[in-house]
PDB file of N, CA and C in Angstrom:
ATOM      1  N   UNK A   1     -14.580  -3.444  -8.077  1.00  0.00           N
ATOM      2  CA  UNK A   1     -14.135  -3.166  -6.728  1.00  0.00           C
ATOM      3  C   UNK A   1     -12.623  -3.386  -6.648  1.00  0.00           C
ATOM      4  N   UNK A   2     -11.788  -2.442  -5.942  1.00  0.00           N
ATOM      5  CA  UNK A   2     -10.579  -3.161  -5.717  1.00  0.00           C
ATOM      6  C   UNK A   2     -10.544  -3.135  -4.147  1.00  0.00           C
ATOM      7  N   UNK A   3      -9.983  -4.296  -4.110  1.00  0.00           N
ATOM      8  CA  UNK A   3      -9.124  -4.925  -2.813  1.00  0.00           C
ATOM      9  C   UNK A   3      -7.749  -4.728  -2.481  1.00  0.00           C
ATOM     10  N   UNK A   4      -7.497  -4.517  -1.540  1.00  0.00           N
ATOM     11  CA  UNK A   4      -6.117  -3.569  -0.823  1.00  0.00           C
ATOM     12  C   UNK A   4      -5.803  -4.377   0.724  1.00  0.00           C
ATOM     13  N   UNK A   5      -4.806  -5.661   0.108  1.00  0.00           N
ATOM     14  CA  UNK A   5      -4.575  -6.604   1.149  1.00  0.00           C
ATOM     15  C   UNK A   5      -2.985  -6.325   1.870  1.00  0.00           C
ATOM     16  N   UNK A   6      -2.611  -5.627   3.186  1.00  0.00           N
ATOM     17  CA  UNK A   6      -1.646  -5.080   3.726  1.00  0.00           C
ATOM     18  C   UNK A   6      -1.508  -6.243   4.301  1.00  0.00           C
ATOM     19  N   UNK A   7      -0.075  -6.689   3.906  1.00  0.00           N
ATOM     20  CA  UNK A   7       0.809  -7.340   4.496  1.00  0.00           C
ATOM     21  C   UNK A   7       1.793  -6.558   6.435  1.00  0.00           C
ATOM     22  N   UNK A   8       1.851  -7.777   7.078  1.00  0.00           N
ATOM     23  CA  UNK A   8       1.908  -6.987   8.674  1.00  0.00           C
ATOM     24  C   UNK A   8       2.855  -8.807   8.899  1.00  0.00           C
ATOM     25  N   UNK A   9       3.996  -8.429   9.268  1.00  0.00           N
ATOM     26  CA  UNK A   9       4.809  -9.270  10.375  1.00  0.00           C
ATOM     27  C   UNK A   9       5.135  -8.998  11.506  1.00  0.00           C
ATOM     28  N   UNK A  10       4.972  -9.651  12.584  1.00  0.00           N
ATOM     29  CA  UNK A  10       5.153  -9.235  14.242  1.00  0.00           C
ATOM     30  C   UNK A  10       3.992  -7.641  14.448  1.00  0.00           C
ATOM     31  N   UNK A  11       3.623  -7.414  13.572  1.00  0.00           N
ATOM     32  CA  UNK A  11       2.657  -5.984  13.821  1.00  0.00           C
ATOM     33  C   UNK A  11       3.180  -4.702  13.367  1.00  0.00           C
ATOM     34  N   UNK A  12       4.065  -5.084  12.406  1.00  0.00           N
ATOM     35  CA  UNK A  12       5.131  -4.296  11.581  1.00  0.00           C
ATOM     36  C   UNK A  12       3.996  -4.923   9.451  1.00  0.00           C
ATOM     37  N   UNK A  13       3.999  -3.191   9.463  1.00  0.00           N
ATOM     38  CA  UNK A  13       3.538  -3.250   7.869  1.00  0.00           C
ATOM     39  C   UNK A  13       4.389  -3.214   7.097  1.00  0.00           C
ATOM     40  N   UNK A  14       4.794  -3.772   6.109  1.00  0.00           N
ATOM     41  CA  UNK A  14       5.662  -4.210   4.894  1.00  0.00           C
ATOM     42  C   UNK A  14       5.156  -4.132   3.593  1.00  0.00           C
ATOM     43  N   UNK A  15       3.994  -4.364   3.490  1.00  0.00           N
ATOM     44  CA  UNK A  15       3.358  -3.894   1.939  1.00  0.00           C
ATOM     45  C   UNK A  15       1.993  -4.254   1.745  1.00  0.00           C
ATOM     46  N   UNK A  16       1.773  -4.729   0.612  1.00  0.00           N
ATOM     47  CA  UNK A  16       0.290  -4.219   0.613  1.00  0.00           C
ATOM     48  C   UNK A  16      -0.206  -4.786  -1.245  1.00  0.00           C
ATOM     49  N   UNK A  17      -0.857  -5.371  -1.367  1.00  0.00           N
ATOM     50  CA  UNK A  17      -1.382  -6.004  -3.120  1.00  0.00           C
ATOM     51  C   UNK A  17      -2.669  -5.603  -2.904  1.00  0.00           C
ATOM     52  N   UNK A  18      -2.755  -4.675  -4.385  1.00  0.00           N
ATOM     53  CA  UNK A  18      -4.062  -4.538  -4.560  1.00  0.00           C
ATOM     54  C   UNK A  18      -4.344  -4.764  -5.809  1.00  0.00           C
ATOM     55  N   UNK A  19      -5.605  -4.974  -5.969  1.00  0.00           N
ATOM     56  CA  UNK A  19      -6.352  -5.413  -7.204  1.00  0.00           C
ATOM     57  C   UNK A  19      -7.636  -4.948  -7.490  1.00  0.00           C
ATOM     58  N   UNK A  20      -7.580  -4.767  -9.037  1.00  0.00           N
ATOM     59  CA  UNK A  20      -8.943  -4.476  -9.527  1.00  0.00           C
ATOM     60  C   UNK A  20      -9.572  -3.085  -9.703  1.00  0.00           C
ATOM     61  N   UNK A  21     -10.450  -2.729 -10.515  1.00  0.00           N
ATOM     62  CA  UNK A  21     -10.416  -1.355 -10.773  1.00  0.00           C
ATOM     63  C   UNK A  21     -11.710  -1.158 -10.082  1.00  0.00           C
ATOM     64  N   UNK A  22     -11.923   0.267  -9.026  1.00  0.00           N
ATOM     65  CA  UNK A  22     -12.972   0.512  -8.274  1.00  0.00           C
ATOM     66  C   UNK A  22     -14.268   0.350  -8.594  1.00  0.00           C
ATOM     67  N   UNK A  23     -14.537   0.777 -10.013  1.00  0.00           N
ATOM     68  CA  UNK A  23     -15.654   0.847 -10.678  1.00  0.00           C
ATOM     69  C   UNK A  23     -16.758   1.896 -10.315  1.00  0.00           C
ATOM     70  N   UNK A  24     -15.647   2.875  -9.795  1.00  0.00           N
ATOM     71  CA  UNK A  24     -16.697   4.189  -9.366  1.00  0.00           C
ATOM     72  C   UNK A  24     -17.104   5.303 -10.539  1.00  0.00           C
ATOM     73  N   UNK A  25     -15.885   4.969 -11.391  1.00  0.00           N
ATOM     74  CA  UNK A  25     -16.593   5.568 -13.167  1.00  0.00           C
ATOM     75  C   UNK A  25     -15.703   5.427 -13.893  1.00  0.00           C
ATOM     76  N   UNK A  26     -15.888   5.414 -15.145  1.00  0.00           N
ATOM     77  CA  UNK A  26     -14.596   4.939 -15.689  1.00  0.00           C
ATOM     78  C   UNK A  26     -14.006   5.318 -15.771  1.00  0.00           C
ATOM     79  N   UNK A  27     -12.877   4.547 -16.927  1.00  0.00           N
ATOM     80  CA  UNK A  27     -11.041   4.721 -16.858  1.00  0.00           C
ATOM     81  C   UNK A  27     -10.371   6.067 -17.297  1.00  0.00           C
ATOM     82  N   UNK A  28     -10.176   6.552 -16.414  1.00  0.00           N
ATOM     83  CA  UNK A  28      -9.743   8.109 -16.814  1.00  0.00           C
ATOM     84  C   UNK A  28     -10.426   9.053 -16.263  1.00  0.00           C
ATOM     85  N   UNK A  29     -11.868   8.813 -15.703  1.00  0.00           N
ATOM     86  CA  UNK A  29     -12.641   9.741 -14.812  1.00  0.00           C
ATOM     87  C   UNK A  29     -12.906   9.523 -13.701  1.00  0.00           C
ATOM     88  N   UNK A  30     -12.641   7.951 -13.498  1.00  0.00           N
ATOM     89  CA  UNK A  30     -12.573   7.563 -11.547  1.00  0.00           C
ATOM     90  C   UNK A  30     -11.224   8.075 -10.901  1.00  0.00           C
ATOM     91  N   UNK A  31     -12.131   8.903  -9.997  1.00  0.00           N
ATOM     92  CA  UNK A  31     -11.494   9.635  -8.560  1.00  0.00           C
ATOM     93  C   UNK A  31     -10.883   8.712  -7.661  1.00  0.00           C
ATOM     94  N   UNK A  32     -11.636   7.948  -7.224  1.00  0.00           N
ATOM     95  CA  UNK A  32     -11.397   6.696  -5.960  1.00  0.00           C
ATOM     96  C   UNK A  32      -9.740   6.330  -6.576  1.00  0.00           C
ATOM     97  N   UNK A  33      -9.804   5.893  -8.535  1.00  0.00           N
ATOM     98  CA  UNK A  33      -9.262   4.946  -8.822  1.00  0.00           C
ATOM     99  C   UNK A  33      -7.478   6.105  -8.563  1.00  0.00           C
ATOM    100  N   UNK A  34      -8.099   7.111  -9.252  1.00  0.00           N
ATOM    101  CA  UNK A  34      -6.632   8.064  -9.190  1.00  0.00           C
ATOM    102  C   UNK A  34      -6.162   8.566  -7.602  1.00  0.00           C
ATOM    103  N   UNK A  35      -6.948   8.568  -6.864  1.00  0.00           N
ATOM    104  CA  UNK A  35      -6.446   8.648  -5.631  1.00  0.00           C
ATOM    105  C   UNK A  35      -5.834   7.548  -5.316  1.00  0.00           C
ATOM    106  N   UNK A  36      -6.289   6.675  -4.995  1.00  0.00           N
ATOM    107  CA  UNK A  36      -5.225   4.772  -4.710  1.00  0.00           C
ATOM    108  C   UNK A  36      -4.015   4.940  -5.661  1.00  0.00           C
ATOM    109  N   UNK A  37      -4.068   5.153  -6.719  1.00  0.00           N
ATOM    110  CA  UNK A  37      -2.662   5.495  -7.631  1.00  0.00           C
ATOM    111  C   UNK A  37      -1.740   6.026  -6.985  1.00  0.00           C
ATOM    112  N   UNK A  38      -2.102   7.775  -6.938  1.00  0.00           N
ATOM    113  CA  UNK A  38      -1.383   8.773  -6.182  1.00  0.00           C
ATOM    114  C   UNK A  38      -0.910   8.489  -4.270  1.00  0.00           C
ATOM    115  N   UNK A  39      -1.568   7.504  -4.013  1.00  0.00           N
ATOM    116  CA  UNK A  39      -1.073   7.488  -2.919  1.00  0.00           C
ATOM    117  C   UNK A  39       0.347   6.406  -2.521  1.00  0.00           C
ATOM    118  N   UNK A  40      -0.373   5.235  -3.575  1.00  0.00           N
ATOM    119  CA  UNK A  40       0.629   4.038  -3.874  1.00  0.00           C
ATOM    120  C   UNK A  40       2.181   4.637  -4.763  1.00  0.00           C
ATOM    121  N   UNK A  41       1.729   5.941  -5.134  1.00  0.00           N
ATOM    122  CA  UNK A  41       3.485   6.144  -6.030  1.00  0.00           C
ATOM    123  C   UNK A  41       4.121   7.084  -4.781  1.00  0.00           C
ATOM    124  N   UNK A  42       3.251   7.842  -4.280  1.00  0.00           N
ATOM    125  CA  UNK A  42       3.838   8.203  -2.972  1.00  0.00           C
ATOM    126  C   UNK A  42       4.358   7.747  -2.044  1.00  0.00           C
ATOM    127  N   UNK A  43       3.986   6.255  -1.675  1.00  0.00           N
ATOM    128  CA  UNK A  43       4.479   5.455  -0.693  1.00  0.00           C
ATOM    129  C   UNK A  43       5.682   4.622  -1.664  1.00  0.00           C
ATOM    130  N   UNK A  44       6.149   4.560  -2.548  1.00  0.00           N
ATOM    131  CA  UNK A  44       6.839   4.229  -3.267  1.00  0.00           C
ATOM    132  C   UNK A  44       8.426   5.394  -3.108  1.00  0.00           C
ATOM    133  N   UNK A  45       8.039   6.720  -3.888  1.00  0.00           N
ATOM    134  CA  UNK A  45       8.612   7.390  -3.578  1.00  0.00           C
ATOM    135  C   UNK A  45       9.329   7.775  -2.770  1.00  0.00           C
ATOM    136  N   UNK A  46       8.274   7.816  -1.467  1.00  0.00           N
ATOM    137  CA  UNK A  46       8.682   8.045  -0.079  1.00  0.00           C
ATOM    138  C   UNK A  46      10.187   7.075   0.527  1.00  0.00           C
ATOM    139  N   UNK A  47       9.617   5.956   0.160  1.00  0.00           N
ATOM    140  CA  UNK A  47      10.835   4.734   0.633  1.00  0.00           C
ATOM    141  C   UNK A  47      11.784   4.684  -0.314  1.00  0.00           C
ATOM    142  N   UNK A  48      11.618   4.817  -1.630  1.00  0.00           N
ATOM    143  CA  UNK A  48      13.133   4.852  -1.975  1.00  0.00           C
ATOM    144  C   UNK A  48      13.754   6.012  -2.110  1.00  0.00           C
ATOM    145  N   UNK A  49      12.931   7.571  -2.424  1.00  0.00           N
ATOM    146  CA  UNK A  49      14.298   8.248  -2.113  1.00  0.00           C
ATOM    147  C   UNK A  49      14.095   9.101  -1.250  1.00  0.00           C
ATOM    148  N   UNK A  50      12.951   9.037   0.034  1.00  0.00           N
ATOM    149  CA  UNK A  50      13.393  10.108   1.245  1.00  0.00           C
ATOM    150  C   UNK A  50      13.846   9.243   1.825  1.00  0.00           C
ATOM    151  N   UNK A  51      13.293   7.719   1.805  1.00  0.00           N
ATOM    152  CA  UNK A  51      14.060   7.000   2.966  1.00  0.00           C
ATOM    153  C   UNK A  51      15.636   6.475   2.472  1.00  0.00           C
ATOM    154  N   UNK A  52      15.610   6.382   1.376  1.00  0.00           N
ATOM    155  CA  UNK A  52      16.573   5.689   0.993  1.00  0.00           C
ATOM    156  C   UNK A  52      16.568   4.237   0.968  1.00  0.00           C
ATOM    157  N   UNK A  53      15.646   3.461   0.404  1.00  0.00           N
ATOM    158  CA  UNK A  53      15.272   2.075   0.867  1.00  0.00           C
ATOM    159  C   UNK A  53      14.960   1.710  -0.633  1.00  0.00           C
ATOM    160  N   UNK A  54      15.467   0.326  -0.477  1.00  0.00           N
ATOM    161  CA  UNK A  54      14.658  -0.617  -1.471  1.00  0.00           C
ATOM    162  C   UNK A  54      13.567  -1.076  -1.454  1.00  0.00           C
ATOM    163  N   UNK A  55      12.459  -0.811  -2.246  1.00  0.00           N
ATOM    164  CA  UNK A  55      10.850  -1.088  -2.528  1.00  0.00           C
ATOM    165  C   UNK A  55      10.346  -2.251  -3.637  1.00  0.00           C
ATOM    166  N   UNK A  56      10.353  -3.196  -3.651  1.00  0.00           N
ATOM    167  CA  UNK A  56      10.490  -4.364  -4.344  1.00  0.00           C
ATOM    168  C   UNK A  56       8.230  -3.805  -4.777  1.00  0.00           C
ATOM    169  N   UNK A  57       8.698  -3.302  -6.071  1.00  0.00           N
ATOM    170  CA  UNK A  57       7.100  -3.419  -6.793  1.00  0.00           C
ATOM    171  C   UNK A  57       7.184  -3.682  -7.638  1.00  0.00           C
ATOM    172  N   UNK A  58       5.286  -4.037  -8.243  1.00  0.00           N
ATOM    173  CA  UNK A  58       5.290  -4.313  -9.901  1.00  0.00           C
ATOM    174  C   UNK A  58       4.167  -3.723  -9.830  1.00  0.00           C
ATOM    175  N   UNK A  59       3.465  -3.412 -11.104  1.00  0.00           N
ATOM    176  CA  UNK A  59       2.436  -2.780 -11.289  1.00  0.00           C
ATOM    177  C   UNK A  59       2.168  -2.984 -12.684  1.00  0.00           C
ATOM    178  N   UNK A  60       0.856  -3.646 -12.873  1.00  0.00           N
ATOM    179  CA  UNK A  60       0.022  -4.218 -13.995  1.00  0.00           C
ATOM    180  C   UNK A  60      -0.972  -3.407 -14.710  1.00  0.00           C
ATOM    181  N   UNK A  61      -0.596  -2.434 -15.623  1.00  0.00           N
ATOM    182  CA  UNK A  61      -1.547  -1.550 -15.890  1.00  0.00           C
ATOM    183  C   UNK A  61      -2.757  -2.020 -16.908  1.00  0.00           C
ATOM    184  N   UNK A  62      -2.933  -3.341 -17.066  1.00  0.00           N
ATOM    185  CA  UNK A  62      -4.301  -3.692 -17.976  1.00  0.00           C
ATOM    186  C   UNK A  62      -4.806  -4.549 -16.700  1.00  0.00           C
ATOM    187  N   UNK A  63      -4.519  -4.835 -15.515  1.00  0.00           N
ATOM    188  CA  UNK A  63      -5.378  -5.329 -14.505  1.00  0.00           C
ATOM    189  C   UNK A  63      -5.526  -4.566 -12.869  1.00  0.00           C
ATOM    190  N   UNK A  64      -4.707  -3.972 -13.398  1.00  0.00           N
ATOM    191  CA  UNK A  64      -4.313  -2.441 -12.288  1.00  0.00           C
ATOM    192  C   UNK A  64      -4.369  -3.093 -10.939  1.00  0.00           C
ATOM    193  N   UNK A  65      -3.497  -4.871 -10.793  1.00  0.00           N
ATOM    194  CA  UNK A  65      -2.605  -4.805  -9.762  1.00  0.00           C
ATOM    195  C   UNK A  65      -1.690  -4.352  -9.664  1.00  0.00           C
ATOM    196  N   UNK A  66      -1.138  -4.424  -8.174  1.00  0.00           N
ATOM    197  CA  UNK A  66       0.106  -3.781  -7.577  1.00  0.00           C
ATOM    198  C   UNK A  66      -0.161  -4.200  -6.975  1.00  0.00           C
ATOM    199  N   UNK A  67       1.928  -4.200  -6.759  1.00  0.00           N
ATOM    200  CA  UNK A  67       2.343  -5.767  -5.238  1.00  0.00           C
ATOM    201  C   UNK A  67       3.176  -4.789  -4.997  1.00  0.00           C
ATOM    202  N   UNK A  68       3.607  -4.537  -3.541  1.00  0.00           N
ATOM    203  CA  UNK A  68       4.447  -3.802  -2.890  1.00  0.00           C
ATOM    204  C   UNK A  68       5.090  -4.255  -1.868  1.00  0.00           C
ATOM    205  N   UNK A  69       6.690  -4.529  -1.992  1.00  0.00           N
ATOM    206  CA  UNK A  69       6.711  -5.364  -0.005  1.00  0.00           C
ATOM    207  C   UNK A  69       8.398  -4.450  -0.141  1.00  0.00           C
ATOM    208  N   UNK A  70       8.134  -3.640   0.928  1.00  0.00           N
ATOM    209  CA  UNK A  70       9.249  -2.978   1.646  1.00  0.00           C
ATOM    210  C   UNK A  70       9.819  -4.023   2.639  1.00  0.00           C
ATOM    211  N   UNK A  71      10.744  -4.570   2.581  1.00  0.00           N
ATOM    212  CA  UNK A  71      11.664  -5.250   3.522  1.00  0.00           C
ATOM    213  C   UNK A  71      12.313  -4.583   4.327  1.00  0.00           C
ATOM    214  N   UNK A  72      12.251  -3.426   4.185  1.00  0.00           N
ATOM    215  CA  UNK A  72      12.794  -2.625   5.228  1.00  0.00           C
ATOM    216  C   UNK A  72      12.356  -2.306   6.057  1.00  0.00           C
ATOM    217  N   UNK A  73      11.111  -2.278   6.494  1.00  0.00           N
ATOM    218  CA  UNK A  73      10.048  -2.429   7.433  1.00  0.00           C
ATOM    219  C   UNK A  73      10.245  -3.203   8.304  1.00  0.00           C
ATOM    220  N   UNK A  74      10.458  -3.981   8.278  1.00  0.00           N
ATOM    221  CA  UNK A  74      11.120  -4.754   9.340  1.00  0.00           C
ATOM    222  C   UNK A  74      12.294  -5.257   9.953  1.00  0.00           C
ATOM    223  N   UNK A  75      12.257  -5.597  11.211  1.00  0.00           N
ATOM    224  CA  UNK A  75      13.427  -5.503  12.007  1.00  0.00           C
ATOM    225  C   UNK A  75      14.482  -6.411  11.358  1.00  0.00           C
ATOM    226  N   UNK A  76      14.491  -7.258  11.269  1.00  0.00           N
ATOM    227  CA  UNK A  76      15.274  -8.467  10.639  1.00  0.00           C
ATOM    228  C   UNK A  76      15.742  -7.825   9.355  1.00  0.00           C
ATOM    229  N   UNK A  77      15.338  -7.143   8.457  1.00  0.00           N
ATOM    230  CA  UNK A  77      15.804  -6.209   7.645  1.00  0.00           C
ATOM    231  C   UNK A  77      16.821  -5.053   7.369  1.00  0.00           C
ATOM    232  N   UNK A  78      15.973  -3.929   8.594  1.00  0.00           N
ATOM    233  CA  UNK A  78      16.671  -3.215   8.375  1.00  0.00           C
ATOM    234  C   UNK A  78      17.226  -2.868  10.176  1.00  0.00           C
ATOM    235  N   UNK A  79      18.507  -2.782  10.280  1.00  0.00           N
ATOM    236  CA  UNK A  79      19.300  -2.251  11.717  1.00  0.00           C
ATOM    237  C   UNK A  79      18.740  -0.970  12.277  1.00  0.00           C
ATOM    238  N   UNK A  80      18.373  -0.111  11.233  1.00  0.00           N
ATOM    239  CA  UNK A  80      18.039   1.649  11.945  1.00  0.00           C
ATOM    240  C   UNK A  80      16.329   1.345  12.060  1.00  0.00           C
ATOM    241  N   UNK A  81      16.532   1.814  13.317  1.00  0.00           N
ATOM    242  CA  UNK A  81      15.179   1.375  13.846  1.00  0.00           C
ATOM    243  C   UNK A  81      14.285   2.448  12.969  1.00  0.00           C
ATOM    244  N   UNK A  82      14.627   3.830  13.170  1.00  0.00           N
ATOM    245  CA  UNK A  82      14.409   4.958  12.940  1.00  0.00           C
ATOM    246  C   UNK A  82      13.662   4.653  11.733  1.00  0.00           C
ATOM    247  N   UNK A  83      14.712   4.017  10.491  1.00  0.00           N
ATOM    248  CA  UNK A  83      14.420   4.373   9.366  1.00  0.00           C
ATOM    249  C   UNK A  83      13.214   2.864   9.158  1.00  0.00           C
ATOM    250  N   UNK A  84      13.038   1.888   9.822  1.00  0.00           N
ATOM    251  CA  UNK A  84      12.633   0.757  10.156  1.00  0.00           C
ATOM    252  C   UNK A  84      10.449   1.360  10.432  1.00  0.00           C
ATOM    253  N   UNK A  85      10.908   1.966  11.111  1.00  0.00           N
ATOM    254  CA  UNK A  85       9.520   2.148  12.124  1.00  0.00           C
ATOM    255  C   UNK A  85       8.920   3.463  10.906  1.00  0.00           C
ATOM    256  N   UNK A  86       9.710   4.607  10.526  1.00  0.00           N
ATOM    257  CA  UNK A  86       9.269   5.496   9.224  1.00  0.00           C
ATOM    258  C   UNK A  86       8.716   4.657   7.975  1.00  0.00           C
ATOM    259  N   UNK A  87       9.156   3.675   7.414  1.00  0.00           N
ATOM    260  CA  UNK A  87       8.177   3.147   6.764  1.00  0.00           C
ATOM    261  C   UNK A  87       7.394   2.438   6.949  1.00  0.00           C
ATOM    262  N   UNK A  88       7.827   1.312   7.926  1.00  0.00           N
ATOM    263  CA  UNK A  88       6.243   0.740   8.455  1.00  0.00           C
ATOM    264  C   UNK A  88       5.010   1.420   8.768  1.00  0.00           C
ATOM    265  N   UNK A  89       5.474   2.826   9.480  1.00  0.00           N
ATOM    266  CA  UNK A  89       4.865   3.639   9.650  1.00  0.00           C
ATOM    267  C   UNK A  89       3.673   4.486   8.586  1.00  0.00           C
ATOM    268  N   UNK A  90       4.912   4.501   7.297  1.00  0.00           N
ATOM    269  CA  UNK A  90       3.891   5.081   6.226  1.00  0.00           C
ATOM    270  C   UNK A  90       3.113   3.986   5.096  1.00  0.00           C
ATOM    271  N   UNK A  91       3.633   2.765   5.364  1.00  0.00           N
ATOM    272  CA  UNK A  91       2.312   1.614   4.896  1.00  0.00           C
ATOM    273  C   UNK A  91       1.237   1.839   5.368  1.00  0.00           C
ATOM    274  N   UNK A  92       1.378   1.697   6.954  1.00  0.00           N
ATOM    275  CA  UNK A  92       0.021   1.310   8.352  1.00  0.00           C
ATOM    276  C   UNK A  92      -0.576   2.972   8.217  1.00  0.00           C
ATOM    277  N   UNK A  93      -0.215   3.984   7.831  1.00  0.00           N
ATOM    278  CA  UNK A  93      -1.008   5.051   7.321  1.00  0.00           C
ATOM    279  C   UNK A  93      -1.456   4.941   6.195  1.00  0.00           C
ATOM    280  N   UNK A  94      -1.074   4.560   5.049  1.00  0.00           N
ATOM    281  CA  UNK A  94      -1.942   3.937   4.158  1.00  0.00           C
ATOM    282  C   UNK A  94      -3.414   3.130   4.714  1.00  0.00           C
ATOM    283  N   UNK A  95      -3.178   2.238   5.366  1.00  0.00           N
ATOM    284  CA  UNK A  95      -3.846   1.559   5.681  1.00  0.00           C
ATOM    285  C   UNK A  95      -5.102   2.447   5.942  1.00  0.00           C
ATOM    286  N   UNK A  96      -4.582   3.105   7.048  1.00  0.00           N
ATOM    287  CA  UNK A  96      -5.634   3.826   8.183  1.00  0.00           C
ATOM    288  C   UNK A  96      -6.544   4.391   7.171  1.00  0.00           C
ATOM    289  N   UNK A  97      -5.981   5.592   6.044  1.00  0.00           N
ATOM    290  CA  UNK A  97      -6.144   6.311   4.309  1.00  0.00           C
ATOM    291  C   UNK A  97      -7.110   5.322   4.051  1.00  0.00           C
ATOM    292  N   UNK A  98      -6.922   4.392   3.626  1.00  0.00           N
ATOM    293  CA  UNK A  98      -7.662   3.186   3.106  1.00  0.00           C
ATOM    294  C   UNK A  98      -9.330   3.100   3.938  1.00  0.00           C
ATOM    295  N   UNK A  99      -8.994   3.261   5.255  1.00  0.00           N
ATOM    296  CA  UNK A  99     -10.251   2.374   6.455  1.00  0.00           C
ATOM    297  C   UNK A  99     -11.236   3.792   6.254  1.00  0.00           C
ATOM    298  N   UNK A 100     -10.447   4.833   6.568  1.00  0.00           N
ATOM    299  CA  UNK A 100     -11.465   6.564   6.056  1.00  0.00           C
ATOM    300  C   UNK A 100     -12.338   6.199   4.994  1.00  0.00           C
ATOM    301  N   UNK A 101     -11.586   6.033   3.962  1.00  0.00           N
ATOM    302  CA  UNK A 101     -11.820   5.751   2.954  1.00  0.00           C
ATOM    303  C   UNK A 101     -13.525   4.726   2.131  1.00  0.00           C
ATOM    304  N   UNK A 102     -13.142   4.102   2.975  1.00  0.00           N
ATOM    305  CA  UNK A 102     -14.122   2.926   3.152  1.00  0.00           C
ATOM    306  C   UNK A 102     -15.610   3.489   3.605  1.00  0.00           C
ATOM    307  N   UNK A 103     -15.880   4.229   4.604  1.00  0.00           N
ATOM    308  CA  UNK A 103     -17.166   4.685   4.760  1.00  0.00           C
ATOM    309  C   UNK A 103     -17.843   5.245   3.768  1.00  0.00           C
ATOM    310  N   UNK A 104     -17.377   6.036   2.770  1.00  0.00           N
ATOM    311  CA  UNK A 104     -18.131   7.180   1.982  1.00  0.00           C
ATOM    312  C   UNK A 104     -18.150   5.799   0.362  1.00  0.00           C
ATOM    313  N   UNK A 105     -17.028   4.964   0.335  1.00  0.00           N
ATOM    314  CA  UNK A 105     -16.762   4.139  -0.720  1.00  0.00           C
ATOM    315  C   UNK A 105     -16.881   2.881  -0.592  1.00  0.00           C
ATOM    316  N   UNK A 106     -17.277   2.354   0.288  1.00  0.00           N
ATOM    317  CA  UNK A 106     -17.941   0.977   0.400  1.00  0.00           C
ATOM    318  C   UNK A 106     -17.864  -0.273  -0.619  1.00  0.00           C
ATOM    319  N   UNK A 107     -19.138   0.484  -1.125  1.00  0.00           N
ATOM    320  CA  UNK A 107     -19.429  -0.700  -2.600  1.00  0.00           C
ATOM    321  C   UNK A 107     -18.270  -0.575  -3.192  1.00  0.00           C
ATOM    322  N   UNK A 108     -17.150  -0.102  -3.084  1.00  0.00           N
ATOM    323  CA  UNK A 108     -15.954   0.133  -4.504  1.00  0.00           C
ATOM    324  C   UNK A 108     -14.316  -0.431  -3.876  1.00  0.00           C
ATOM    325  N   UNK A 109     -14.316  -0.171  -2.512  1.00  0.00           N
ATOM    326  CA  UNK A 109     -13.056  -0.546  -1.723  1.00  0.00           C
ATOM    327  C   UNK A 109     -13.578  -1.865  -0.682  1.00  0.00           C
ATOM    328  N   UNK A 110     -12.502  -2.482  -0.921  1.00  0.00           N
ATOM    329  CA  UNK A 110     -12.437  -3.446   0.111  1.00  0.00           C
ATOM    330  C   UNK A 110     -11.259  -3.583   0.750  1.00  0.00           C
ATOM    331  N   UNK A 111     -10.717  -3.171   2.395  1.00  0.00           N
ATOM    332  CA  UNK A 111      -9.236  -3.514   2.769  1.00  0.00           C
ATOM    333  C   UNK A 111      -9.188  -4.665   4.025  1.00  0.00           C
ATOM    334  N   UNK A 112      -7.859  -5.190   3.475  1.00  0.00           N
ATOM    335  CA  UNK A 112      -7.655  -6.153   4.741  1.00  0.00           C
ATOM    336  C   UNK A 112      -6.133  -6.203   4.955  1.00  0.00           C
ATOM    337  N   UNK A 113      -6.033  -6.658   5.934  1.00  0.00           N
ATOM    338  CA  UNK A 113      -4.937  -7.502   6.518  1.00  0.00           C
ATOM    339  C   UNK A 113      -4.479  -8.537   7.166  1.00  0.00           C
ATOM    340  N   UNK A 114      -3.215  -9.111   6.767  1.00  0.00           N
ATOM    341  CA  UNK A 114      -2.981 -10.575   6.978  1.00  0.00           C
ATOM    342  C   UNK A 114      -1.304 -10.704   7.581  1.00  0.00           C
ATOM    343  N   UNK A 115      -1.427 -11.039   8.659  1.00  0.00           N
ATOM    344  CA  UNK A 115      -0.096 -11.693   9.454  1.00  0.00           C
ATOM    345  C   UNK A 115       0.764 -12.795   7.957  1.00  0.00           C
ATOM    346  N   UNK A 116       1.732 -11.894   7.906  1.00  0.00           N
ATOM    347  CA  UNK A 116       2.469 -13.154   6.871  1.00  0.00           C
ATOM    348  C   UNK A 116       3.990 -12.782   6.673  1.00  0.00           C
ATOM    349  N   UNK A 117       5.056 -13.632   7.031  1.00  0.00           N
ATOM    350  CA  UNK A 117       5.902 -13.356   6.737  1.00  0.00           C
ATOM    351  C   UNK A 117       6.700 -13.715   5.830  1.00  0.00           C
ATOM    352  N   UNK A 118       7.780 -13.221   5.885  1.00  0.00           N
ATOM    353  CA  UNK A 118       8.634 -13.172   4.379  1.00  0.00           C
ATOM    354  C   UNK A 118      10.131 -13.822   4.337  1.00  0.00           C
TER     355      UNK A 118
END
């Protein structure tokens, strides 16, 4: 199963650690597992070069965590609200991605979130 724990300060999303491999089939033929990939390099992407932002990740490919915390997401961070609220924005859509997600994949995803700041 992997777990997909989104980090949220003041109600502002900043990132997100996940862990563990879905176990919906194996390595190289799970769907679930290559979708969570493709979405996590996208939200990566997205913030450092449409937004132009620093994305503080790591990614463990023999335990297939990933830690992600955009500091720019938040106010205390970053001054442009604009560019502030666009990525928080595209974490907390992750998220939402994630909660869809969850009905049809159950036994294989688990997501949460936790008030924590940085």
């Amino acid at each position: 199963m992997t777990t997909v724990c989104f980090y949220k300060a003041d109600g502002f999303y900043y990132g997100f650690e996940e862990q563990g491999h879905t176990g919906f089939a194996e390595s190289g033929e799970d769907i679930l597992c290559a979708a969570l990939s493709s979405m996590t390099m996208l939200i990566i992407n997205a913030i450092e070069v449409t937004y132009d932002s620093r994305v503080d990740y790591s990614i463990d490919d023999k335990t297939t965590n990933i830690r992600l915390i955009a500091k720019s997401a938040l106010p205390k961070y970053e001054a442009d609200e604009r560019k502030q609220y666009a990525i928080s924005g595209l974490i907390q859509a992750y998220f939402y991605q994630l909660m869809d997600l969850i009905e049809d994949y159950y036994e294989y995803l688990d997501v949460r979130e936790i008030e924590k700041e940085i």
